[in-house]
Protein backbone atom coordinates (compact mmCIF):
# COMPACT_ATOMS: atom_id res chain seq x y z
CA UNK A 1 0.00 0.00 0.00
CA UNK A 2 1.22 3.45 -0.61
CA UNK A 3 1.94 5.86 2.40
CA UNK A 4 0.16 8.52 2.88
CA UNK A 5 1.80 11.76 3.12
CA UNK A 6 0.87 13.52 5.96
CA UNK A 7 1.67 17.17 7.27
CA UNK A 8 1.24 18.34 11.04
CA UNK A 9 1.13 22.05 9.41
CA UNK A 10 -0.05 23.46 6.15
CA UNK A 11 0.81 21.40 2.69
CA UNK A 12 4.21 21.29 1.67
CA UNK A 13 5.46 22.19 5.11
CA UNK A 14 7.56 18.78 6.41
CA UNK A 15 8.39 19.33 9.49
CA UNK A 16 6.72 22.09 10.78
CA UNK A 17 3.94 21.72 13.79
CA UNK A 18 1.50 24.27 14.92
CA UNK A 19 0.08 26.02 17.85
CA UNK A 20 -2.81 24.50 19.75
CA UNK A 21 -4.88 27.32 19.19
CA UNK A 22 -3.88 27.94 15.87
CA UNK A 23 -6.04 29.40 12.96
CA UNK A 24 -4.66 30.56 9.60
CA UNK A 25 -6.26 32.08 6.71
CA UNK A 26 -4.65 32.59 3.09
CA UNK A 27 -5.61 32.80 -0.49
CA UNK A 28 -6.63 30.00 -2.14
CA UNK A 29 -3.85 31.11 -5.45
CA UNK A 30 -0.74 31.65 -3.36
CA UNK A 31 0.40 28.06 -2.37
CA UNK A 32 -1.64 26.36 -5.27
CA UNK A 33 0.14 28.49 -7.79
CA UNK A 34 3.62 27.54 -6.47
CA UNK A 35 2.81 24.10 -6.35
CA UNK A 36 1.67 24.37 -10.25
CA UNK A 37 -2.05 24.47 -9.20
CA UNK A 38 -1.49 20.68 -8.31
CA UNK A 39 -2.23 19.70 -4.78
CA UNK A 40 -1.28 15.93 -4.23
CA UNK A 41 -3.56 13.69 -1.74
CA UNK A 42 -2.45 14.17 1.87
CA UNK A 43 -3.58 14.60 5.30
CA UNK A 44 -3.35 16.55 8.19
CA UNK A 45 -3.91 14.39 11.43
CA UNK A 46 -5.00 17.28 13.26
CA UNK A 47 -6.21 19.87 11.24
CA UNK A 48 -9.26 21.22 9.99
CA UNK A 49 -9.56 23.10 6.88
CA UNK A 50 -12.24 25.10 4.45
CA UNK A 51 -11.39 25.42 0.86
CA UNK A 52 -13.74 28.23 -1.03
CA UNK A 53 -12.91 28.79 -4.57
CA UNK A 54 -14.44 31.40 -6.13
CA UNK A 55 -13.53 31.08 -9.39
CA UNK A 56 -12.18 28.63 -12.18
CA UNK A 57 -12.84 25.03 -12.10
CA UNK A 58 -10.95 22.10 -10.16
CA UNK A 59 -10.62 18.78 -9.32
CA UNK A 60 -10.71 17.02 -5.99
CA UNK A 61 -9.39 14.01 -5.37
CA UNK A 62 -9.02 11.19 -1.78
CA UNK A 63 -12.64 10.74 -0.80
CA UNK A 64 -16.07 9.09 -2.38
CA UNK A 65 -16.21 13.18 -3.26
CA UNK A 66 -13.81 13.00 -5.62
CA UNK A 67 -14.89 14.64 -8.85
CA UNK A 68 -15.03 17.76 -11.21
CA UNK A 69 -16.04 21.31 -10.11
CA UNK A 70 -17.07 24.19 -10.36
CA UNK A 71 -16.86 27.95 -8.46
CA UNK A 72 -18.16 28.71 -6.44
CA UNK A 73 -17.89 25.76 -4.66
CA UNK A 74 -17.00 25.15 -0.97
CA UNK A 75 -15.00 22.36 0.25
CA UNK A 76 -14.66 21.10 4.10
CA UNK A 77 -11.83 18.56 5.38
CA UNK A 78 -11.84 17.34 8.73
CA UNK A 79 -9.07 16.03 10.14
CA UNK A 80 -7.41 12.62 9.08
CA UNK A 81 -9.62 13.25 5.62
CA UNK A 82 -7.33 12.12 2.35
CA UNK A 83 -7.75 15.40 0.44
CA UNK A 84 -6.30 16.91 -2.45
CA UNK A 85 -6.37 19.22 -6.04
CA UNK A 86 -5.97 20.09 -9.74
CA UNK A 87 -6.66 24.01 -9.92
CA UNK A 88 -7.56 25.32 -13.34
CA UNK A 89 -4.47 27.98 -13.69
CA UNK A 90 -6.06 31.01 -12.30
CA UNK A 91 -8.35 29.65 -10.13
CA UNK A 92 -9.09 31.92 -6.96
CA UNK A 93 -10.58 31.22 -3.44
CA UNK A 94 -9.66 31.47 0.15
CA UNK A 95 -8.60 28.59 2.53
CA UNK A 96 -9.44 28.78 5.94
CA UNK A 97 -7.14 26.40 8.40
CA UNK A 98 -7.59 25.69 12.44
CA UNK A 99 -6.52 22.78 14.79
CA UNK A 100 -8.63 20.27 16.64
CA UNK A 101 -7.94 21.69 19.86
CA UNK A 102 -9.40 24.93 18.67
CA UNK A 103 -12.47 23.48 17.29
CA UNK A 104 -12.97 21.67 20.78
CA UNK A 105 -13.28 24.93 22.32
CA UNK A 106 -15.96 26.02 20.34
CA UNK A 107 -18.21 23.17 20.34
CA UNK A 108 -18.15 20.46 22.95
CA UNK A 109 -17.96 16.41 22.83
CA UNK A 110 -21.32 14.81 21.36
CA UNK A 111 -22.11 18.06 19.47
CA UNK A 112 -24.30 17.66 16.22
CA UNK A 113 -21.94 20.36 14.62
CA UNK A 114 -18.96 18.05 15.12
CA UNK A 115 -20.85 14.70 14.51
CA UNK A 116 -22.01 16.04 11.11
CA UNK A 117 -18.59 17.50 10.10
CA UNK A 118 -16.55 14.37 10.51
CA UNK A 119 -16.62 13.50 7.01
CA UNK A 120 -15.52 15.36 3.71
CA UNK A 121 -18.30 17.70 3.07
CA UNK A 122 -18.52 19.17 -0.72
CA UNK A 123 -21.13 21.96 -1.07
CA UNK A 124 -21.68 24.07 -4.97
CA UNK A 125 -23.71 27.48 -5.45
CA UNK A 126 -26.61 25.53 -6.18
CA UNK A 127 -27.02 24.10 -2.66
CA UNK A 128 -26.71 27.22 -0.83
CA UNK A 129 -29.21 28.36 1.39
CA UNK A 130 -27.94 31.60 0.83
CA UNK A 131 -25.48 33.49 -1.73
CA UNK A 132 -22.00 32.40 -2.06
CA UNK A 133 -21.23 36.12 -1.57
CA UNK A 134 -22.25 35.79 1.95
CA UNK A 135 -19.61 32.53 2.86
CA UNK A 136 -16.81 35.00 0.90
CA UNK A 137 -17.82 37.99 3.17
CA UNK A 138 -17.54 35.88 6.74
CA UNK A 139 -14.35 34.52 5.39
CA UNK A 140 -13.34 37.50 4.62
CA UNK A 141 -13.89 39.25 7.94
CA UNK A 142 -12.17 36.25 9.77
CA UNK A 143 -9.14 37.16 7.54
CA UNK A 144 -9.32 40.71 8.37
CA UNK A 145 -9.74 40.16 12.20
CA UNK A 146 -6.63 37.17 12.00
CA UNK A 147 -4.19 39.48 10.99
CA UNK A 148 -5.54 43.05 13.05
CA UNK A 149 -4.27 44.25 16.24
CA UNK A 150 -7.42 45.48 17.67
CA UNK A 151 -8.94 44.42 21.27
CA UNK A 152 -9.67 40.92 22.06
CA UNK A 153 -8.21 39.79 19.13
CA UNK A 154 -8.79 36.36 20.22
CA UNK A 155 -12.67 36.17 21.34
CA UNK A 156 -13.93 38.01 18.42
CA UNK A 157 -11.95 35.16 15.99
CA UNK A 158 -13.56 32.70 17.83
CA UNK A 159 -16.79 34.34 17.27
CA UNK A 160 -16.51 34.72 13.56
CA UNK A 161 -15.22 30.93 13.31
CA UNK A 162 -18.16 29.93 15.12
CA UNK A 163 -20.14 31.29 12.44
CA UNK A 164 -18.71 30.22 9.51
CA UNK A 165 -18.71 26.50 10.93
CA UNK A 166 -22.25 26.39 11.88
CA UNK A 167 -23.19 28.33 8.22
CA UNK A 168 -21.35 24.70 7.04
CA UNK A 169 -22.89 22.78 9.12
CA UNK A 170 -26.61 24.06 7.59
CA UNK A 171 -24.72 23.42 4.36
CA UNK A 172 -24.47 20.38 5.06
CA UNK A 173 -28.74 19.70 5.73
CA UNK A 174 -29.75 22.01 2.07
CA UNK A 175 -27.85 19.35 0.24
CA UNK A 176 -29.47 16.31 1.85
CA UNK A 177 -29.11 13.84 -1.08
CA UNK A 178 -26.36 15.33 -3.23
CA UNK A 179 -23.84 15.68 -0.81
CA UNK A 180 -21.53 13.33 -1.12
CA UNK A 181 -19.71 12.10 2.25
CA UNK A 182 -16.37 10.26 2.58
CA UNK A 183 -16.11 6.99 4.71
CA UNK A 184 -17.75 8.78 7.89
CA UNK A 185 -18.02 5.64 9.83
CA UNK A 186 -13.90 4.79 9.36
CA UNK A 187 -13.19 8.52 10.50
CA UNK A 188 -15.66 8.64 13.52
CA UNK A 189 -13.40 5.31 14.56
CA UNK A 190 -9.82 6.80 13.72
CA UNK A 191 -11.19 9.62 15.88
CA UNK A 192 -12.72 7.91 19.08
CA UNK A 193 -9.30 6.01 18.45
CA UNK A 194 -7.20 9.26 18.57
CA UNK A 195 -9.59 10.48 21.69
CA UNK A 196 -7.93 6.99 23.44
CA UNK A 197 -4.59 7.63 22.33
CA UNK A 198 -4.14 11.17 23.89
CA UNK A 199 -4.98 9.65 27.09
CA UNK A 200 -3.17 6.26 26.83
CA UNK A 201 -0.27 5.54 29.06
CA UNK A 202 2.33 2.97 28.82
CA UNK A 203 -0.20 -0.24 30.24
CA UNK A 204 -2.63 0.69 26.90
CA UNK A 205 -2.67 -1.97 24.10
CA UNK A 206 -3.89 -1.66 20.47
CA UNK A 207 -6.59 -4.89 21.14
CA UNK A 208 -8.08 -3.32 24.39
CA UNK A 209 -8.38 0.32 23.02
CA UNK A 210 -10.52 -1.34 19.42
CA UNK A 211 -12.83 -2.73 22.40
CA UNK A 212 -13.28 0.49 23.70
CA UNK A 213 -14.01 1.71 20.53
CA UNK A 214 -16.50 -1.42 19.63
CA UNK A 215 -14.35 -2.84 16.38
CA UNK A 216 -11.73 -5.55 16.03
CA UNK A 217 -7.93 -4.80 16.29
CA UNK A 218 -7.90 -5.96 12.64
CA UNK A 219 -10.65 -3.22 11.77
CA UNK A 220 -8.61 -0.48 13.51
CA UNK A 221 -5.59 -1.55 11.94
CA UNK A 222 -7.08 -0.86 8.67
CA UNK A 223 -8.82 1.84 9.29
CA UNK A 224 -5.81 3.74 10.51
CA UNK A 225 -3.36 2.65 7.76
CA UNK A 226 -5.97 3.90 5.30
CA UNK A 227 -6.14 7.58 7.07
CA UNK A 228 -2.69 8.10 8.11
CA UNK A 229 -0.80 5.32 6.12
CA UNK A 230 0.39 3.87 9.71
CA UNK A 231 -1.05 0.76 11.86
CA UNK A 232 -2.46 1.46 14.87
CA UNK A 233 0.37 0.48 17.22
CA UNK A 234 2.68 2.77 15.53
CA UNK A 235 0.46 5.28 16.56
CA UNK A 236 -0.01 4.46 19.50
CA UNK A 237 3.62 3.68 20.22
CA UNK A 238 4.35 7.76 18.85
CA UNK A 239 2.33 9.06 21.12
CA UNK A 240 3.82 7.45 24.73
């Protein structure tokens, strides 16, 4: 099987980790246009991330969303999700990245938000519940806020986030039979599994933590080498 590649920051960045609070916004054309508008499948174990293109046409590839679009489009990776692109040259958008730890902070354990967002979400102009403009502008003023010096910097980003998840989350219920949603079952297992391994201590073993979770070690084992391209006792054993 081929590995995965996986980054702990932002594509193309080996060896570089984040902040546990951390939240970056950029345009869409600046790293796609040095990479030659080609974005190769990869993950990011920890990371959340919004793609909105606003113009030009693309391809996504790594989940059962895999196909050809259109702008505006918006596309939402959780983490773990195989993700990845062929911009049209040209092609414009924003992309909007935060860590899990951030995202717990805003929206606790058992939430619908998080339950429904587990999975590769794909959502074009013609599901909308409302105009495309209106995703750009929130995205937008999260960019503007990110990089201001202005008074509690922090909550207001926080705010704003807030609101541009939950707008995806109603995304996610106006396209109720076209969205198209990657493996959720194998992700909501990798992440109980990840939940286990942030607490696990030295006495933890791969078979005991899969009957936690309710699956066989043999189950995990694939599930996690199909995510991160690693069994589950390497992960496990990287973590202690």
């Amino acid at each position: 099987m081929k590995k995965i590649t996986q980054y702990e920051g932002l594509y193309g960045q080996r060896g570089v980790g984040h902040a546990r609070d951390y939240l970056f916004s950029e345009l869409l054309e600046t790293r796609s246009e040095f990479f030659d508008w080609k974005i190769k499948p990869h993950v990011h174990p920890d990371l959340y991330q919004i793609f909105f293109i606003l113009k030009g046409n693309f391809e996504f590839f790594g989940s059962a969303a895999s196909g050809l679009y259109k702008a505006p489009c918006l596309v939402f990776v959780p983490p773990g999700a195989l993700h990845g692109f062929s911009y049209q040259a040209g092609t414009s958008g924003r992309i909007i990245t935060w860590s899990e730890t951030l995202m717990a902070t805003l929206f606790p354990d058992g939430s619908p938000v998080l339950t429904q967002l587990s999975s590769v979400q794909v959502s074009t102009d013609s599901s909308f519940p409302f105009t495309s403009g209106k995703i750009a502008e929130q995205l937008l003023l999260l960019h503007e806020e990110l990089f201001s010096d202005l008074a509690e910097k922090g909550e207001m980003l926080k705010v704003i986030l807030k609101q541009v998840i939950i707008s995806i989350y109603r995304l996610c219920f106006a396209t109720i039979g076209n969205e198209i949603k990657a493996a959720s079952a194998s992700y909501r297992y990798y992440r109980k599994y990840q939940e286990l391994v942030r607490k696990a201590d030295a006495k933890y073993t791969v078979k005991n933590m899969a009957k936690q979770i309710g699956i066989t070690p043999v189950h995990l084992n694939r599930i996690c080498n199909e995510i991160t391209g690693k069994p589950a006792g390497r992960i496990l054993e990287e973590s202690l």
